[in-house]
Protein backbone atom coordinates (compact mmCIF):
# COMPACT_ATOMS: atom_id res chain seq x y z
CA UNK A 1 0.00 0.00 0.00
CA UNK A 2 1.15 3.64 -0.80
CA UNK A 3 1.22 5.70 1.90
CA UNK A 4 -1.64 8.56 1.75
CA UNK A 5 0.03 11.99 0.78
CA UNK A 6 -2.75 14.49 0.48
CA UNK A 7 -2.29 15.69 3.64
CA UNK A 8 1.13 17.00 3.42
CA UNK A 9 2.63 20.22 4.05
CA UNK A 10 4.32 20.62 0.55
CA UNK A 11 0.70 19.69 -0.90
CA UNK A 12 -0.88 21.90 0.06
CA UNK A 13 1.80 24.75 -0.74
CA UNK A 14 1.84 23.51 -4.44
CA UNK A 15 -2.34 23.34 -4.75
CA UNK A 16 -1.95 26.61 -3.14
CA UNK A 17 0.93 28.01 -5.55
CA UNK A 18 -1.13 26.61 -8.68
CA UNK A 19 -4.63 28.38 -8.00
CA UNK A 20 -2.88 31.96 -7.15
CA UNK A 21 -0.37 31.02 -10.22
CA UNK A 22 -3.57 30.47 -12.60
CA UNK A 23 -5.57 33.33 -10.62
CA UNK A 24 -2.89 35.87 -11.70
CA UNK A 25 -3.04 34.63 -15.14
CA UNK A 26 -6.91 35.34 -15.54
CA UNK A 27 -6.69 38.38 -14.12
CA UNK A 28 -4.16 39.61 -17.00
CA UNK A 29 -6.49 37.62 -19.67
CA UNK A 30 -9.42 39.78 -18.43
CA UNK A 31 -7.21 42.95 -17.99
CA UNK A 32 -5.58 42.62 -21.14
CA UNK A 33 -9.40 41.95 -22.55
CA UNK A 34 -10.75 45.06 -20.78
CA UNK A 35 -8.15 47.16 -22.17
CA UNK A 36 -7.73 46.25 -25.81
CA UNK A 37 -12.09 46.53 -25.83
CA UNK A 38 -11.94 50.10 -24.76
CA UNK A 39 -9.00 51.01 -26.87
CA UNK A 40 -10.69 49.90 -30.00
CA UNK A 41 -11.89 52.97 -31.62
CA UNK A 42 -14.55 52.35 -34.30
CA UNK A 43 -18.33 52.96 -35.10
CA UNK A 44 -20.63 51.21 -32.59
CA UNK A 45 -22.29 47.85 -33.33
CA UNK A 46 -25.76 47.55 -34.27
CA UNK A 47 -28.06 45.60 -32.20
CA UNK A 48 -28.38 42.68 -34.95
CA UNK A 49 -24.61 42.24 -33.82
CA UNK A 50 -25.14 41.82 -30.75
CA UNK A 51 -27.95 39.59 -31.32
CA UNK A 52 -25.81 37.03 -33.84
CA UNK A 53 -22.74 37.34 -31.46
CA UNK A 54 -25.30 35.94 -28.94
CA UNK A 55 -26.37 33.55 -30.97
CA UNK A 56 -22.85 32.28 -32.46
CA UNK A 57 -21.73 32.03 -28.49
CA UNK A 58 -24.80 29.73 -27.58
CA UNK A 59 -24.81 27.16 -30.30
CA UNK A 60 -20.84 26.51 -29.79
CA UNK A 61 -21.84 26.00 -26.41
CA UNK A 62 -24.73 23.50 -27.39
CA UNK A 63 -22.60 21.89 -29.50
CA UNK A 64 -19.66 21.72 -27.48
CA UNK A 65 -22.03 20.48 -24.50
CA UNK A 66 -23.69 17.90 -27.04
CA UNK A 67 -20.54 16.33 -27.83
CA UNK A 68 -19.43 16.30 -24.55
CA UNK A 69 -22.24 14.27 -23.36
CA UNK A 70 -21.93 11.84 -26.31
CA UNK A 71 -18.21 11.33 -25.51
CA UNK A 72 -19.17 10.49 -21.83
CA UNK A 73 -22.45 8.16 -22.99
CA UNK A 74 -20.28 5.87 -25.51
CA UNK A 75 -17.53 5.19 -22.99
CA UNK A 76 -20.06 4.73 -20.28
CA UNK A 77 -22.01 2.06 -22.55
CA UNK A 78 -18.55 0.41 -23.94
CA UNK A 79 -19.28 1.78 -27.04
CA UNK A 80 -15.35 2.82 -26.87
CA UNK A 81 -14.15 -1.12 -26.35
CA UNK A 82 -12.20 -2.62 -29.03
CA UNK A 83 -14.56 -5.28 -30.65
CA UNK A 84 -14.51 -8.57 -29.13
CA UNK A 85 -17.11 -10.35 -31.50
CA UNK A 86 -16.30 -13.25 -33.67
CA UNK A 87 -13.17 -12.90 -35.98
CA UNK A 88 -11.86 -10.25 -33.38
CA UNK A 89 -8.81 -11.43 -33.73
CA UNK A 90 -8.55 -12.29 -37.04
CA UNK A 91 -5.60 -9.95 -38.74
CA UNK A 92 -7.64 -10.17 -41.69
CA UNK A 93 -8.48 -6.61 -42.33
């Protein structure tokens, strides 16, 4: 048996270091975001714009979602198991 290690000092200082690490590093993304959007000079968008953009977001996300849950049904229901039918081991083809 392996002893249990979760509980260590040096654990918890390296789940700790990783969150503020990755923290930091959304807080530039969204800075950086923040600040190139309001630098952008340029006519306004129309609300049709705004409307696609909407729309564009939500279907990736259905999508995305969709497969998702497809990847997670066919390897819950062994759909993702090599065959193991007759002639499975046949180097036939």
């Amino acid at each position: 048996m392996q002893p249990e290690n979760r509980n260590r000092p040096g654990n918890r200082f390296g789940a700790i270091a990783l969150v503020a690490t990755l923290v930091l590093i959304l807080a530039a993304a969204l800075w950086y975001a923040a600040s190139a959007w309001l630098a952008l000079a340029g006519p306004p968008m129309p609300t049709i714009g705004y409307v696609a953009m909407g729309a564009g977001i939500f279907f990736s996300l259905v999508i995305g979602c969709g497969l998702m849950a497809l990847l997670f049904y066919s390897s819950r229901h062994g759909y993702d198991e090599p065959y193991q039918g007759p002639g499975a081991g046949d180097d036939r083809g």
